[in-house]
PDB file of N, CA and C in Angstrom:
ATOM      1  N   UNK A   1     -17.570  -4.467  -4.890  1.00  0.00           N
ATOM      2  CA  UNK A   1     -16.549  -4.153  -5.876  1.00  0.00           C
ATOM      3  C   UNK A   1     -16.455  -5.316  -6.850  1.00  0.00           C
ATOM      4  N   UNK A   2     -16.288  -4.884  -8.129  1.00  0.00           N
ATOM      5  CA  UNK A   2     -16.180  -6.183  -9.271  1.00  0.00           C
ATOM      6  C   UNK A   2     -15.018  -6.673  -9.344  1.00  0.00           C
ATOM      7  N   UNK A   3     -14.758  -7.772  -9.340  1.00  0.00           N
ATOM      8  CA  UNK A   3     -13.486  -8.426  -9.927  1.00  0.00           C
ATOM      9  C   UNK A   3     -12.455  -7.952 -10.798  1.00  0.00           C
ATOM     10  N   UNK A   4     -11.260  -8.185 -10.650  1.00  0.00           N
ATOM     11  CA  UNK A   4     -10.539  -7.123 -11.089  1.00  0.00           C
ATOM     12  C   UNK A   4     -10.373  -7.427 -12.909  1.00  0.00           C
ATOM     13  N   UNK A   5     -10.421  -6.395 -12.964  1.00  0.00           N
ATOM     14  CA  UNK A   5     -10.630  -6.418 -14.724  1.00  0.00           C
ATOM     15  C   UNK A   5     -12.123  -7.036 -15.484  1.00  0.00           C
ATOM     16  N   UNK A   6     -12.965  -6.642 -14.459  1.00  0.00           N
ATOM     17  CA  UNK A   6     -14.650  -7.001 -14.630  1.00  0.00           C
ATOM     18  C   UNK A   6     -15.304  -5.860 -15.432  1.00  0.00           C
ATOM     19  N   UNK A   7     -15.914  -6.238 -16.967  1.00  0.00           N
ATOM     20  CA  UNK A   7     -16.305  -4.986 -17.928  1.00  0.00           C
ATOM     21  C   UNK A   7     -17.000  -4.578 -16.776  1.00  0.00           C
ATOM     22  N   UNK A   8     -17.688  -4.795 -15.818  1.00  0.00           N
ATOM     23  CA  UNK A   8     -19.137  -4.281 -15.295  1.00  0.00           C
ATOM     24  C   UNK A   8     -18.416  -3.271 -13.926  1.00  0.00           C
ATOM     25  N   UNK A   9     -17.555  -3.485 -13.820  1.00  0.00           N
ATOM     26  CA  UNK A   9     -16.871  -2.864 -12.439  1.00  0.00           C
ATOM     27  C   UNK A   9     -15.851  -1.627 -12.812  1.00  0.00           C
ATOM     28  N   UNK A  10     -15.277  -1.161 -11.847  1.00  0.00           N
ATOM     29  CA  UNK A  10     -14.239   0.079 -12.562  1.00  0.00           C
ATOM     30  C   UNK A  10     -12.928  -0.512 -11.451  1.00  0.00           C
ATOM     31  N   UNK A  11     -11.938  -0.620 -11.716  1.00  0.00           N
ATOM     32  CA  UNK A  11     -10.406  -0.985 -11.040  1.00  0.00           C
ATOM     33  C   UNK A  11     -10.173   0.347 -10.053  1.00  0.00           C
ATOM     34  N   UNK A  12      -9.387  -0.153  -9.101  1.00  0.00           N
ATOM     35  CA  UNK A  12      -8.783   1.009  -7.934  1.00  0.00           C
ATOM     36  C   UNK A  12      -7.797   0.859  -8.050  1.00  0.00           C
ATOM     37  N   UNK A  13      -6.491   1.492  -8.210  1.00  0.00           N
ATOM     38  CA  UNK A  13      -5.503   1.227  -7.971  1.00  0.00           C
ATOM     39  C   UNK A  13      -4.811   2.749  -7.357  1.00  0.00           C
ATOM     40  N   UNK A  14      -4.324   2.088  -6.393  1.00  0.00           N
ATOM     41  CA  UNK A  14      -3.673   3.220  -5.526  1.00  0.00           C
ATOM     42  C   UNK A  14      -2.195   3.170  -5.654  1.00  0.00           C
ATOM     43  N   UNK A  15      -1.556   3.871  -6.249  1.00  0.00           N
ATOM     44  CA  UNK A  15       0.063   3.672  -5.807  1.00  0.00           C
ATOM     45  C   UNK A  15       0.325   5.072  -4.896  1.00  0.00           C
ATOM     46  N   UNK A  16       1.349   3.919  -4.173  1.00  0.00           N
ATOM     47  CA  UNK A  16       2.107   5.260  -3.041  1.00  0.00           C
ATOM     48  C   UNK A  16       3.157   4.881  -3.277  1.00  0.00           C
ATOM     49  N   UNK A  17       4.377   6.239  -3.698  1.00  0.00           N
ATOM     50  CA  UNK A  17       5.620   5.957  -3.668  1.00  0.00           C
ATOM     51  C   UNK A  17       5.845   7.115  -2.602  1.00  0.00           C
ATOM     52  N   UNK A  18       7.203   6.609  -2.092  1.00  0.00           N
ATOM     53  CA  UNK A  18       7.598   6.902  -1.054  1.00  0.00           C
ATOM     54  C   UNK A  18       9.195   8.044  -1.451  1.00  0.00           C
ATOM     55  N   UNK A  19       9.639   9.301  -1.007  1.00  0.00           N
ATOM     56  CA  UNK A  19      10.378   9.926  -1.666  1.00  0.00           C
ATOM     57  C   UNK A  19      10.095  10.516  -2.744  1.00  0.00           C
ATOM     58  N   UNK A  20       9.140  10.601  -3.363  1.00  0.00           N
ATOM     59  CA  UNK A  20       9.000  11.308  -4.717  1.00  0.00           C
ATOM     60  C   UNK A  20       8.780  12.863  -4.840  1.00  0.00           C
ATOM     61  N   UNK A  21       9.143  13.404  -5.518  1.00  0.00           N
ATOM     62  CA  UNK A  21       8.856  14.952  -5.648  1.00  0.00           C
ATOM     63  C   UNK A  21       7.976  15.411  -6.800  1.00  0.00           C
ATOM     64  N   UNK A  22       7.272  15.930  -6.738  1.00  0.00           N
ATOM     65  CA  UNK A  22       5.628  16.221  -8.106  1.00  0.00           C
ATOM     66  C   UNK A  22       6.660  17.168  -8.925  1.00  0.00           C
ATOM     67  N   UNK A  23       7.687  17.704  -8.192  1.00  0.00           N
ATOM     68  CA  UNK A  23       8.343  18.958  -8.622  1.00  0.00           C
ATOM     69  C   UNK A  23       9.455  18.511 -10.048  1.00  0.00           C
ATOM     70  N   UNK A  24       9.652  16.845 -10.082  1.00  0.00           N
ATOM     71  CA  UNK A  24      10.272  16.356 -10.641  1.00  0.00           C
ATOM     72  C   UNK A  24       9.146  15.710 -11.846  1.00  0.00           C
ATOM     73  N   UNK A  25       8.101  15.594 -11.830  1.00  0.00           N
ATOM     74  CA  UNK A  25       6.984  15.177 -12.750  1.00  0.00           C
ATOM     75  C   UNK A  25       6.646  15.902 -13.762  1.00  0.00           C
ATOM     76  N   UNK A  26       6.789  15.379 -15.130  1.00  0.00           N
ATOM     77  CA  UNK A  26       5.795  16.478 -15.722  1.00  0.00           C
ATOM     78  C   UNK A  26       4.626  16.294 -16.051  1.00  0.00           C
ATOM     79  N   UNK A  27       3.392  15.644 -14.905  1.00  0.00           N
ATOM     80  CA  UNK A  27       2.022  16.095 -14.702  1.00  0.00           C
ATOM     81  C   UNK A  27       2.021  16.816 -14.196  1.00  0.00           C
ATOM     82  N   UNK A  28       2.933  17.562 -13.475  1.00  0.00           N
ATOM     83  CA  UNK A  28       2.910  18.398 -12.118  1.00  0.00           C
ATOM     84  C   UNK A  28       4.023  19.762 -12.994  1.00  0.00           C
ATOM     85  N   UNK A  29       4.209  19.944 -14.097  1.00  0.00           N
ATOM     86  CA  UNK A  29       4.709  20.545 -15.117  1.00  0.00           C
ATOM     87  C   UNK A  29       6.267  20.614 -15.178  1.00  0.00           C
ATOM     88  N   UNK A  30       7.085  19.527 -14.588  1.00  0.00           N
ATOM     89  CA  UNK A  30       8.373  19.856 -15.167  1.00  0.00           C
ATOM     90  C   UNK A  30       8.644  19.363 -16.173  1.00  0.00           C
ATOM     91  N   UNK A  31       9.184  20.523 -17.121  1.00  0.00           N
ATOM     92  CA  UNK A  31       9.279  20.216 -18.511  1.00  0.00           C
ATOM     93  C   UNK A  31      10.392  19.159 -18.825  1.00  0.00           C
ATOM     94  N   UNK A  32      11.139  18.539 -18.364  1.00  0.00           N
ATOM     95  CA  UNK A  32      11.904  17.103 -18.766  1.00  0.00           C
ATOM     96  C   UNK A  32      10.926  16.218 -18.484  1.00  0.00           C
ATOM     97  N   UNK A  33      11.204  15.215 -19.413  1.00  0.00           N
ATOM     98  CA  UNK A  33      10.297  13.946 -19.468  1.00  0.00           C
ATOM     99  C   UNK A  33      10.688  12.677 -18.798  1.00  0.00           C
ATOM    100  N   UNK A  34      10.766  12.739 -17.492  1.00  0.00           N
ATOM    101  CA  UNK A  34      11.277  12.000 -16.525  1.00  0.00           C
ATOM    102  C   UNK A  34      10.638  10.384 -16.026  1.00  0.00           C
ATOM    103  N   UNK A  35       9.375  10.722 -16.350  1.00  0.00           N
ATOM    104  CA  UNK A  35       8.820   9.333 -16.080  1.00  0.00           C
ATOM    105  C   UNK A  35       7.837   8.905 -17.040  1.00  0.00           C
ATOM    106  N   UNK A  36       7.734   8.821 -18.381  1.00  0.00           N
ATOM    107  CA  UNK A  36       7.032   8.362 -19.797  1.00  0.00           C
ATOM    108  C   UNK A  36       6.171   7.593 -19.463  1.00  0.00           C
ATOM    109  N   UNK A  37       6.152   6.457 -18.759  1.00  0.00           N
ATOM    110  CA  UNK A  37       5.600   5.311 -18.420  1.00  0.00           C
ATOM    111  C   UNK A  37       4.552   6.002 -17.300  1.00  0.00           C
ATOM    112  N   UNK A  38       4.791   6.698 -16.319  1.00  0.00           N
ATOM    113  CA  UNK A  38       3.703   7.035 -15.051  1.00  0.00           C
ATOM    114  C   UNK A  38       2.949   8.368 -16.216  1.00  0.00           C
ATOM    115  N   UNK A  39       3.525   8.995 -17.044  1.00  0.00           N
ATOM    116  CA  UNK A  39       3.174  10.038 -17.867  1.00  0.00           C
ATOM    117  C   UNK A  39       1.353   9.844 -18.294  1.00  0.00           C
ATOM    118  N   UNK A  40       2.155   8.554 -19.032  1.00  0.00           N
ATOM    119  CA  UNK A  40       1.031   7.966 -19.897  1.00  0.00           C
ATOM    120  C   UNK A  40      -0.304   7.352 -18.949  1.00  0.00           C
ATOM    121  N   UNK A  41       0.245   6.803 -17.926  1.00  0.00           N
ATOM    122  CA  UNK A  41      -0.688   6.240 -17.407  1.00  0.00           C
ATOM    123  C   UNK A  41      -1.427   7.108 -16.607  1.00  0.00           C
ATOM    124  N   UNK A  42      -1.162   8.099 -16.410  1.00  0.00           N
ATOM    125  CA  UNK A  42      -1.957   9.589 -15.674  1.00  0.00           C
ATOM    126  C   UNK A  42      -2.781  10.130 -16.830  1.00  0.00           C
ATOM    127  N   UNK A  43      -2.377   9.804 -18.099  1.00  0.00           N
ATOM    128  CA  UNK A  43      -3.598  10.643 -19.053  1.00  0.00           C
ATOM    129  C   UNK A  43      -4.982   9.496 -18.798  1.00  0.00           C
ATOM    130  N   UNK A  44      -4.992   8.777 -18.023  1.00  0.00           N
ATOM    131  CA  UNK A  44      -6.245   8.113 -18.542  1.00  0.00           C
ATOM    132  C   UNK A  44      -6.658   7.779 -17.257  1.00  0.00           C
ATOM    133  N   UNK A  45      -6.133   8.534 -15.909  1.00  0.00           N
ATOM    134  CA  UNK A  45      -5.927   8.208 -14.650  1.00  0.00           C
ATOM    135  C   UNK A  45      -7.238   9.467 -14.251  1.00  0.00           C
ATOM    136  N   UNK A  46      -8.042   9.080 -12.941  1.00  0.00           N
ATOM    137  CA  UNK A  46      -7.815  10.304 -12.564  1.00  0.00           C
ATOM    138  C   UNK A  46      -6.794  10.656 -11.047  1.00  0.00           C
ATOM    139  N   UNK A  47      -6.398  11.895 -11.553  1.00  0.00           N
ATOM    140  CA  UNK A  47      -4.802  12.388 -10.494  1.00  0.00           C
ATOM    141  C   UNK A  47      -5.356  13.379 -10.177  1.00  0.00           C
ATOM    142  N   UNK A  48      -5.461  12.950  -8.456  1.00  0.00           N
ATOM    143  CA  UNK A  48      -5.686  14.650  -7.489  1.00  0.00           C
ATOM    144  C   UNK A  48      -4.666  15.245  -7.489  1.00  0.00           C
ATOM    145  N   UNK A  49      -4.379  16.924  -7.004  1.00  0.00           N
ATOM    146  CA  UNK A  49      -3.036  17.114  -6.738  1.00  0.00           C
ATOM    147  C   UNK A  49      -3.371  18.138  -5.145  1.00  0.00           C
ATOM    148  N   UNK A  50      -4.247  17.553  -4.576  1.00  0.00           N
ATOM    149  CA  UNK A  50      -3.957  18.570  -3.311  1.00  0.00           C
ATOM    150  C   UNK A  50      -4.216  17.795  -2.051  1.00  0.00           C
ATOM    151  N   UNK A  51      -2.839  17.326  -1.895  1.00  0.00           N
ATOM    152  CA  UNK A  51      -3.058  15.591  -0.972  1.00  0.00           C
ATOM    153  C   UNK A  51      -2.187  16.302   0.342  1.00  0.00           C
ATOM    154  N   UNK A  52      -2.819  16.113   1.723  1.00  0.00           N
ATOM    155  CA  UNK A  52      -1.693  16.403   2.493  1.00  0.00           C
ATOM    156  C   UNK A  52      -1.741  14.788   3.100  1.00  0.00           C
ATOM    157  N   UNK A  53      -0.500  14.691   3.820  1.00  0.00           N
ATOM    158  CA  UNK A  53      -0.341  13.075   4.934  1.00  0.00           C
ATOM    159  C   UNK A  53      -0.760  13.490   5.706  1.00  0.00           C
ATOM    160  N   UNK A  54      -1.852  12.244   6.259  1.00  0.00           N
ATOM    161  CA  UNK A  54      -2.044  12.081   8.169  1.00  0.00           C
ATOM    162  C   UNK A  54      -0.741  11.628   8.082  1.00  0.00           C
ATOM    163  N   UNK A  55       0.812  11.084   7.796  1.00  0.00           N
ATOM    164  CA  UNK A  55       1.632  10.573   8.675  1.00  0.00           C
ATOM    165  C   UNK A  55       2.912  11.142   8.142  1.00  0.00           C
ATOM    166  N   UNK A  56       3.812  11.368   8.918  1.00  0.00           N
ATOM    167  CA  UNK A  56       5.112  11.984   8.698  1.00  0.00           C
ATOM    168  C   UNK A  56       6.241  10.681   8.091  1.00  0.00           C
ATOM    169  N   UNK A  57       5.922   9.804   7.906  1.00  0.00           N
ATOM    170  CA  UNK A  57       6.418   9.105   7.363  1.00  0.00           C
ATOM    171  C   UNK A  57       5.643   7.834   6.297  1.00  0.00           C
ATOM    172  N   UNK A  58       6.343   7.048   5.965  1.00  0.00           N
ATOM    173  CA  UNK A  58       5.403   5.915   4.668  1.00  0.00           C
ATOM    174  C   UNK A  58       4.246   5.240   5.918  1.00  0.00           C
ATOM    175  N   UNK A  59       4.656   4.511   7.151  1.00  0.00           N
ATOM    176  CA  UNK A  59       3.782   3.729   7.698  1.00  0.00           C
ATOM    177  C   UNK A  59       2.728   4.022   7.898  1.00  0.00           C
ATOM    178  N   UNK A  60       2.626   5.602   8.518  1.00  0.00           N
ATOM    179  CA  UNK A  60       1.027   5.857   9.592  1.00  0.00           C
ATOM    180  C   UNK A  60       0.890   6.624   8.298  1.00  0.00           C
ATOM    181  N   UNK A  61       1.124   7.046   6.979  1.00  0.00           N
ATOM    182  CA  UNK A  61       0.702   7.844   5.926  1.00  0.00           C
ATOM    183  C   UNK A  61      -0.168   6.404   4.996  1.00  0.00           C
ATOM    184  N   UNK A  62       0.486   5.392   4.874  1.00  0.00           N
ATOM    185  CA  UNK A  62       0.217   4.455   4.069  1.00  0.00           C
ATOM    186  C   UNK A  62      -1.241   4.143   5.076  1.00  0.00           C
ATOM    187  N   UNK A  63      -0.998   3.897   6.560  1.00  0.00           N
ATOM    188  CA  UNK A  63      -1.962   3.038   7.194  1.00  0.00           C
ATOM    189  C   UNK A  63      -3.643   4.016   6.683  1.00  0.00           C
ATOM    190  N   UNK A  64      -2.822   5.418   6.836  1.00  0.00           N
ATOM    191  CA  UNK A  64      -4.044   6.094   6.810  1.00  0.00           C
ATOM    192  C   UNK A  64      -4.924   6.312   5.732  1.00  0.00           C
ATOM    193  N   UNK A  65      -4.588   6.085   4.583  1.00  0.00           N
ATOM    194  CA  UNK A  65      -4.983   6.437   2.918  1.00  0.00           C
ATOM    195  C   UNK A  65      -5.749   4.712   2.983  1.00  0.00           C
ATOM    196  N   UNK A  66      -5.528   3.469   3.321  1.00  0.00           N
ATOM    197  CA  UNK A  66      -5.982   2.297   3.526  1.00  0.00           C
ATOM    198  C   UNK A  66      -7.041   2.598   4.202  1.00  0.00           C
ATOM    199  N   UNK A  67      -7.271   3.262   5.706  1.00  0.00           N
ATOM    200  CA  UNK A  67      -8.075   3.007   6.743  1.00  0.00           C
ATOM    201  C   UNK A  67      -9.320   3.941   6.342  1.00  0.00           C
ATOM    202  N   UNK A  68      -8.925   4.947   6.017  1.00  0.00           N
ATOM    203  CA  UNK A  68      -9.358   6.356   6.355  1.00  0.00           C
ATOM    204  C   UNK A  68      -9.037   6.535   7.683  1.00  0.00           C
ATOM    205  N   UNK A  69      -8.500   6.757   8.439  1.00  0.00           N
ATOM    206  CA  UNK A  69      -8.314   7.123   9.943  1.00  0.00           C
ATOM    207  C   UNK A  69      -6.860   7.560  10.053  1.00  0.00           C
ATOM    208  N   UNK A  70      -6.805   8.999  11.374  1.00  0.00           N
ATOM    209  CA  UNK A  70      -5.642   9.339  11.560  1.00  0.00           C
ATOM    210  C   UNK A  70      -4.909   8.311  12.498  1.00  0.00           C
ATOM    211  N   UNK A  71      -3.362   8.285  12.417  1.00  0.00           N
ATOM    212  CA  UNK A  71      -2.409   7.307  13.084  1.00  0.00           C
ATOM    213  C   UNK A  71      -2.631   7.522  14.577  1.00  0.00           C
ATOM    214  N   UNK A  72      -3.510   8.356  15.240  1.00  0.00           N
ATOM    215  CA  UNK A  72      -3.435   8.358  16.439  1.00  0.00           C
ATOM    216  C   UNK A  72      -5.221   6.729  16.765  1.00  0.00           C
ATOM    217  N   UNK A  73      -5.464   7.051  15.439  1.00  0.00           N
ATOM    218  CA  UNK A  73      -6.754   5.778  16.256  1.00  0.00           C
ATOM    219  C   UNK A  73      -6.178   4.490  15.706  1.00  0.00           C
ATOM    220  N   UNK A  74      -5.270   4.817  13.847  1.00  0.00           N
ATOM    221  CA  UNK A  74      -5.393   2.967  13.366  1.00  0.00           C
ATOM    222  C   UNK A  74      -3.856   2.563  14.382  1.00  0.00           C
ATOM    223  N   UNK A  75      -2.805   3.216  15.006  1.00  0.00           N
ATOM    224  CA  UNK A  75      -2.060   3.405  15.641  1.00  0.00           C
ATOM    225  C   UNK A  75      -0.752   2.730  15.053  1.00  0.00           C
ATOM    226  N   UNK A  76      -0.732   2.488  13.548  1.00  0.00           N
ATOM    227  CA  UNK A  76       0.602   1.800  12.964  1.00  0.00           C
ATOM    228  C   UNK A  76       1.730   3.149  13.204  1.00  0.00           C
ATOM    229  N   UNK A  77       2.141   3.297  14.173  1.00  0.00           N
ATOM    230  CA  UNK A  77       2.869   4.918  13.961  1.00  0.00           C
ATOM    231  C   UNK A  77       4.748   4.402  13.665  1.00  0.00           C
ATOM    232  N   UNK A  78       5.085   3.046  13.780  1.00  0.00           N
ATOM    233  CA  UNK A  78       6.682   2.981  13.736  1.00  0.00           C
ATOM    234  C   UNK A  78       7.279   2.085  12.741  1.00  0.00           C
ATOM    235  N   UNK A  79       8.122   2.163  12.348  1.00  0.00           N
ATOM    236  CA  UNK A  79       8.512   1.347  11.203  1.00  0.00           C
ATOM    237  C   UNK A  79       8.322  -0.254  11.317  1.00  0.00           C
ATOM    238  N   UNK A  80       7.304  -0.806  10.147  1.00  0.00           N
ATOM    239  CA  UNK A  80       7.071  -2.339  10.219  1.00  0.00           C
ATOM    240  C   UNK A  80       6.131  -2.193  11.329  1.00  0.00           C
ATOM    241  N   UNK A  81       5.166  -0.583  11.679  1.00  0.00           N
ATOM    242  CA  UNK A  81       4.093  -1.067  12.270  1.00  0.00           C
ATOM    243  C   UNK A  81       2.633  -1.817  11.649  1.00  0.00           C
ATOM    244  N   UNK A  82       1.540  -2.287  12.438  1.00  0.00           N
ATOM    245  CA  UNK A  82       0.456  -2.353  12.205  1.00  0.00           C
ATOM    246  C   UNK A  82      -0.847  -1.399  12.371  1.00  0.00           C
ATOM    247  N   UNK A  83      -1.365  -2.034  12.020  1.00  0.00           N
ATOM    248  CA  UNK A  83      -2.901  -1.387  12.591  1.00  0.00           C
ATOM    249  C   UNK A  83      -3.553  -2.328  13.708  1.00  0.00           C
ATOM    250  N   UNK A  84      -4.134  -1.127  14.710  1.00  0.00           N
ATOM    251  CA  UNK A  84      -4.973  -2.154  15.691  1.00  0.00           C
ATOM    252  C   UNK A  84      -5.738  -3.045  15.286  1.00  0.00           C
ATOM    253  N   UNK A  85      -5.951  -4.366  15.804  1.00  0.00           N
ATOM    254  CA  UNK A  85      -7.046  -5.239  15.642  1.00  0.00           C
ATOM    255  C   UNK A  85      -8.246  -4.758  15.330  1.00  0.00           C
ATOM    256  N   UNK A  86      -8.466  -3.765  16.261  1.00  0.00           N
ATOM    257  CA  UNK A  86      -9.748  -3.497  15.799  1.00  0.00           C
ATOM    258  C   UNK A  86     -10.656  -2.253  14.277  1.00  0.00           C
ATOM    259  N   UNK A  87      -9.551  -1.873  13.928  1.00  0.00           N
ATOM    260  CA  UNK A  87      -9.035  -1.148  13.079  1.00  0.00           C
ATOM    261  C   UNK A  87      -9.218  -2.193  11.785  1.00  0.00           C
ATOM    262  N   UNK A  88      -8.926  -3.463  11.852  1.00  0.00           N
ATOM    263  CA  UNK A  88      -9.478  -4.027  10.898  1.00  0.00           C
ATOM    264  C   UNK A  88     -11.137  -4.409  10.159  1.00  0.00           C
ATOM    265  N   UNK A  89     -11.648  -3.553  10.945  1.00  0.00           N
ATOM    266  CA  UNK A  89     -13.407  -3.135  10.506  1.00  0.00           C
ATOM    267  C   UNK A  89     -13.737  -2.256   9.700  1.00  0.00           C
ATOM    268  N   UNK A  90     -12.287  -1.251   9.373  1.00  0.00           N
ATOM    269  CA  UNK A  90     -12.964  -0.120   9.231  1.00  0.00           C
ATOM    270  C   UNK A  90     -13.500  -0.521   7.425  1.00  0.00           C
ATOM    271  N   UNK A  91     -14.880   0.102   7.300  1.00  0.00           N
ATOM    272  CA  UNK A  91     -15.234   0.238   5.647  1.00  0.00           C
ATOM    273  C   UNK A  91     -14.226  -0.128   4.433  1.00  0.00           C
ATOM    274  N   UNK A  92     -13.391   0.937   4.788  1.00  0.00           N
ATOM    275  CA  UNK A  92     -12.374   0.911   3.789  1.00  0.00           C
ATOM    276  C   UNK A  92     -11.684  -0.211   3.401  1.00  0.00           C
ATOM    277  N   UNK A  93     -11.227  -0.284   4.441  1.00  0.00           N
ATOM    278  CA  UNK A  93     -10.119  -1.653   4.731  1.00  0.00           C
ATOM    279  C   UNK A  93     -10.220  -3.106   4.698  1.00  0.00           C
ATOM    280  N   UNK A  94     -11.500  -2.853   5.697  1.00  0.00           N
ATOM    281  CA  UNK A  94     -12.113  -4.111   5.031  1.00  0.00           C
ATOM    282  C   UNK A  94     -12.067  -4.555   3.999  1.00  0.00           C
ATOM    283  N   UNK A  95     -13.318  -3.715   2.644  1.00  0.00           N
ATOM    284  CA  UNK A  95     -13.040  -3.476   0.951  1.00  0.00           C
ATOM    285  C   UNK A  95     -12.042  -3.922   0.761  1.00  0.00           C
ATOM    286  N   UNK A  96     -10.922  -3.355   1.014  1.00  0.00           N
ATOM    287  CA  UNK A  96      -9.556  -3.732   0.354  1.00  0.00           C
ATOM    288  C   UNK A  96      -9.208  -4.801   0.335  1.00  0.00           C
ATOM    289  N   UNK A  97      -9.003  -5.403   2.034  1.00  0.00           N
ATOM    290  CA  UNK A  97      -8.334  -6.719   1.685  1.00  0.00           C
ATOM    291  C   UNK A  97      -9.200  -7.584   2.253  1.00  0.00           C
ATOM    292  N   UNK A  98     -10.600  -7.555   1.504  1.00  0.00           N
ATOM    293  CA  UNK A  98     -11.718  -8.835   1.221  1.00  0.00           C
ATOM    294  C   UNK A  98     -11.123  -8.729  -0.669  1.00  0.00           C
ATOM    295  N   UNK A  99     -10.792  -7.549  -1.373  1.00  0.00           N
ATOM    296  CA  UNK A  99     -10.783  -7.734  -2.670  1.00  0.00           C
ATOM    297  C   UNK A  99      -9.408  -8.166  -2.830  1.00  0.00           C
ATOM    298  N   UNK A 100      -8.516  -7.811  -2.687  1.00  0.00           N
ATOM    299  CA  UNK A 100      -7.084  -8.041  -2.857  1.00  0.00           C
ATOM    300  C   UNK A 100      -6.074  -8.849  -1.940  1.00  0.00           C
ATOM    301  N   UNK A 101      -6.348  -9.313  -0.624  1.00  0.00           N
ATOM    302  CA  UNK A 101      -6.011  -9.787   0.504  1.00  0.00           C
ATOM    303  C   UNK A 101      -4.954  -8.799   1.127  1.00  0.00           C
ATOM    304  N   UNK A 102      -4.567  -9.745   2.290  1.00  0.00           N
ATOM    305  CA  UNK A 102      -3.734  -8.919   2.961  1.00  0.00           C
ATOM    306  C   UNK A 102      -2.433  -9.854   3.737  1.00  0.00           C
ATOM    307  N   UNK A 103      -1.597  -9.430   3.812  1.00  0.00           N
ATOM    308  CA  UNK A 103      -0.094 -10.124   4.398  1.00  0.00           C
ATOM    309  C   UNK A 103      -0.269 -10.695   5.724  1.00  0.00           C
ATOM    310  N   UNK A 104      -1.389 -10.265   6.484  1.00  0.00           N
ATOM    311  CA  UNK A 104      -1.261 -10.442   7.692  1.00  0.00           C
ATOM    312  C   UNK A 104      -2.086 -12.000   8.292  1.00  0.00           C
TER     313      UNK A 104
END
């Protein structure tokens, strides 16, 4: 992966918000103009819209979109959980926080 803001590379940026409704968006067509700023930045984005969670909540949903893996293997399943030790191999994750680091 290139350095961030590298002409030669392309940027990832993932946001997860937590509580949000698409139903309240108008990328997702509600006609009030509720968020201008995420608006704009979706015209030049590309935005899936057919996402389900591995996790019923932000932790094992967040762990899983990071890992690729469901919360029953990276096992962050409770609030202010982690991921297994060994879970820190996976492809993905790795990528991530060799490019961006990580808290831990």
């Amino acid at each position: 992966m290139a350095a961030p803001g590298s002409p030669n590379g392309r940027n990832i940026i993932i946001l997860v918000f937590d509580a949000w409704s698409a139903h309240h968006l108008p990328i997702y067509g509600y006609p009030r103009q509720t968020m201008p700023h995420v608006e704009s930045f979706a015209e030049h984005a590309l935005v899936y819209h057919n996402h389900t969670s591995a996790g019923t909540f932000t932790v094992p949903g967040t762990a899983s979109i990071l890992t690729g893996l469901y919360p029953w293997t990276h096992r962050a399943l409770q609030l202010y959980g982690t991921i297994i030790r060994a879970q820190y191999e996976s492809p993905f994750f790795k990528k991530v926080t060799q490019t961006f680091g990580t808290r831990n």
